[in-house]
N, C-alpha and C. Protein backbone atom coordinates (compact mmCIF):
# COMPACT_ATOMS: atom_id res chain seq x y z
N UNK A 1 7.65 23.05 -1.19
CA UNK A 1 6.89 24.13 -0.62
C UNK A 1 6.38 23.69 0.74
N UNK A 2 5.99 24.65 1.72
CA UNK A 2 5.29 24.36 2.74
C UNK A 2 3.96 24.85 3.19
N UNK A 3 3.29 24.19 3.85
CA UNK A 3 1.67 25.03 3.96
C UNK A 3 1.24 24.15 5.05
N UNK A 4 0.38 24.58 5.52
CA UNK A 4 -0.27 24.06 7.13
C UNK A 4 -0.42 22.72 6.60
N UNK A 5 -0.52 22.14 7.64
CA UNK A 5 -0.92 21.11 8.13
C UNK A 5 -2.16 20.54 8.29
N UNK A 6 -3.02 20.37 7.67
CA UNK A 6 -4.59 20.40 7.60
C UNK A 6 -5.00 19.09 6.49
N UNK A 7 -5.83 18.36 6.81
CA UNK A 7 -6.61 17.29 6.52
C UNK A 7 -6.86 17.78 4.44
N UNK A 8 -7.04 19.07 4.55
CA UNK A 8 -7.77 19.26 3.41
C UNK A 8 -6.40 19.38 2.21
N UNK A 9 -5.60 20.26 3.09
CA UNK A 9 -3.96 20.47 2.28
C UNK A 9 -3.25 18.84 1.96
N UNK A 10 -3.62 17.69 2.57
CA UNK A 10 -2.95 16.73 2.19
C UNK A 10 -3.96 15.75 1.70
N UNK A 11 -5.15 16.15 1.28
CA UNK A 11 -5.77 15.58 0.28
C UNK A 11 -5.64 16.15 -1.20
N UNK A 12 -5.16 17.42 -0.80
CA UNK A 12 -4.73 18.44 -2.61
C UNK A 12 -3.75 17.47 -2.93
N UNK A 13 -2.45 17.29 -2.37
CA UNK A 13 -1.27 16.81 -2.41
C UNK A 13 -1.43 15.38 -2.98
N UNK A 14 -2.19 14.34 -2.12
CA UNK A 14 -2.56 13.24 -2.51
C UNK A 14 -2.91 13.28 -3.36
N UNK A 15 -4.30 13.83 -4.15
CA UNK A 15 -4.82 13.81 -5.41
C UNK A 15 -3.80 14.54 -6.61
N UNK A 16 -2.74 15.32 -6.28
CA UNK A 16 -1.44 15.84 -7.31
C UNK A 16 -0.69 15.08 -7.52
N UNK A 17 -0.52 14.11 -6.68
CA UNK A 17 0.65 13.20 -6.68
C UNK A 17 1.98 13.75 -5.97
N UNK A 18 1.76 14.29 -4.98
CA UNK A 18 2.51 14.76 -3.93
C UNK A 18 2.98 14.40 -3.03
N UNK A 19 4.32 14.44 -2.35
CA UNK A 19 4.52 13.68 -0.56
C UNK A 19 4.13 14.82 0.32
N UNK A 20 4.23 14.25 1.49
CA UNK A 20 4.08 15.59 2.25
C UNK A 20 4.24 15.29 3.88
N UNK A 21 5.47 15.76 4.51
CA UNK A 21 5.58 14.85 5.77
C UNK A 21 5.82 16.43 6.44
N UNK A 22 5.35 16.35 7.63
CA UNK A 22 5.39 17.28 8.90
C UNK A 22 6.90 17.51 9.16
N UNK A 23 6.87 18.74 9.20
CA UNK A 23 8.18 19.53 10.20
C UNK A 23 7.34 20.43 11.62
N UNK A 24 8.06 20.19 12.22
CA UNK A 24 7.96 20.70 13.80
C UNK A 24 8.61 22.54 13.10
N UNK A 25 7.80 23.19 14.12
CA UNK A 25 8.15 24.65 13.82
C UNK A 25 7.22 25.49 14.73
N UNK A 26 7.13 27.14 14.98
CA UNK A 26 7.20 27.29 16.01
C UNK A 26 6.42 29.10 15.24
N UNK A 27 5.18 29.23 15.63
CA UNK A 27 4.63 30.10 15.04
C UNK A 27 5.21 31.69 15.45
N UNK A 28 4.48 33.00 15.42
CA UNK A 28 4.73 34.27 15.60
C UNK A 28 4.76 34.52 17.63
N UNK A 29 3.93 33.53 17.74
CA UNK A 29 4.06 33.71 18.93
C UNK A 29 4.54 32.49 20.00
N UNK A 30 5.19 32.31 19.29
CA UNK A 30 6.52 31.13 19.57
C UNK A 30 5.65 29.66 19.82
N UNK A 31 4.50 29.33 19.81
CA UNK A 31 3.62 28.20 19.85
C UNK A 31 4.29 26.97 19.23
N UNK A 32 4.80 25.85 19.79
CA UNK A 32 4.83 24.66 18.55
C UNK A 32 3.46 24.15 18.07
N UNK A 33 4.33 23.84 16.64
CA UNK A 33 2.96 23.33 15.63
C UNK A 33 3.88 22.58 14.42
N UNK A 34 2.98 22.23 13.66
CA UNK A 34 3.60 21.70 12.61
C UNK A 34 3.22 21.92 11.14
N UNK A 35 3.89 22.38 10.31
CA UNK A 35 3.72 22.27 8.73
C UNK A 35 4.21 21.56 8.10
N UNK A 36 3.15 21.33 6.74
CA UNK A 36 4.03 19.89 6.23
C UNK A 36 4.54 20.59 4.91
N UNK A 37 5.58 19.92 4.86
CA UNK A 37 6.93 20.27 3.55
C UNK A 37 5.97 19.25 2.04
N UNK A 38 6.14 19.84 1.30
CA UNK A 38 5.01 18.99 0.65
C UNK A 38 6.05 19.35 -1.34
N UNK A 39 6.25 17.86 -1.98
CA UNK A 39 7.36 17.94 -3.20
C UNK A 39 6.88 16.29 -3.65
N UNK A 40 7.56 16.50 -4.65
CA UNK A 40 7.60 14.93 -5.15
C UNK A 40 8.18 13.80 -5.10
N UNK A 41 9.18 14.39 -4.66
CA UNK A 41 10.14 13.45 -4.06
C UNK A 41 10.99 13.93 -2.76
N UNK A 42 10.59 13.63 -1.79
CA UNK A 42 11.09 14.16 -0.87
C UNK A 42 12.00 13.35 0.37
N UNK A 43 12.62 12.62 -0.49
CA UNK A 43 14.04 11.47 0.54
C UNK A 43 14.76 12.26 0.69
N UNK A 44 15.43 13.43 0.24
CA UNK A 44 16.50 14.54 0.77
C UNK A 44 16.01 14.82 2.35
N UNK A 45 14.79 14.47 2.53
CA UNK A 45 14.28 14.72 4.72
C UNK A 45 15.10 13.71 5.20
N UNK A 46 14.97 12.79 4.82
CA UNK A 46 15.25 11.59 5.80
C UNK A 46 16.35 11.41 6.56
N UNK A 47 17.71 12.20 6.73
CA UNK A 47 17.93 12.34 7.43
C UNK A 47 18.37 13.49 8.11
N UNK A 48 17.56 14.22 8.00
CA UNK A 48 17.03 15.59 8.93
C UNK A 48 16.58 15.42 10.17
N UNK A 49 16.86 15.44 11.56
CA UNK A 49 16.72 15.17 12.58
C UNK A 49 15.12 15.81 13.18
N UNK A 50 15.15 16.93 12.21
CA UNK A 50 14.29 17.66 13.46
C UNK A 50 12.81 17.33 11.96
N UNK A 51 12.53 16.50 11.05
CA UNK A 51 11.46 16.35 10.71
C UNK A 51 10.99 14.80 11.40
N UNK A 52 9.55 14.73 11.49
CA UNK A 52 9.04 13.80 12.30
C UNK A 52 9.07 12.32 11.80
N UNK A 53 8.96 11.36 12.53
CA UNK A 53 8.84 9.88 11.74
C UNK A 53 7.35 9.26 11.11
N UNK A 54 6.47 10.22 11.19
CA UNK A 54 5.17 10.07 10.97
C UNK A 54 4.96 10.76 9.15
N UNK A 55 6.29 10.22 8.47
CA UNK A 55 6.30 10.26 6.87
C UNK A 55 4.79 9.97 6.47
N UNK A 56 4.14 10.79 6.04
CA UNK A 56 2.68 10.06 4.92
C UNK A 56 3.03 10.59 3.75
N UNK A 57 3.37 9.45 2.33
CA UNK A 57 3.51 9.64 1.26
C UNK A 57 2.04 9.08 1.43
N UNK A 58 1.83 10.48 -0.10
CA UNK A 58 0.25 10.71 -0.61
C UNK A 58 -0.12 9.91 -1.99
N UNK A 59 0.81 9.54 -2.53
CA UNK A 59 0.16 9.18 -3.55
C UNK A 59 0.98 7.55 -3.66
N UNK A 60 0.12 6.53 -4.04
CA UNK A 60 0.64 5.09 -3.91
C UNK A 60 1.25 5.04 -5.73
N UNK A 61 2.40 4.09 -5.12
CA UNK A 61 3.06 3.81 -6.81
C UNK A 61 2.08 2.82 -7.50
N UNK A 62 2.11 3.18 -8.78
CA UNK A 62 1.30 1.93 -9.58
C UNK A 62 -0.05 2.49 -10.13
């Protein structure tokens, strides 16, 4: 799923046990910004060109 980008949305995620890494994208009025793609396993990005290298997995193994 995807949902803004916000401090508070990737503390939900973290505390679910969620990843959640930024995609570049481009609002209604053509603005860049970014939303983060947010799943449980989410290595199917990695080599997707146009998501960012600033990966934050939310939840630590163990």
């Amino acid at each position: 799923m995807t949902y803004d980008n916000a401090d508070e949305v990737r503390g939900l995620a973290r505390k679910h046990g969620f990843m959640a890494k930024p995609i570049p994208m481009k609002n209604t009025h053509h603005a860049a910004m970014t939303e983060l793609v947010i799943g449980r396993d989410l290595a199917w990005m990695n080599g997707i060109d146009r998501v960012k290298l600033e990966t934050t997995k939310t939840r630590s193994d163990g």
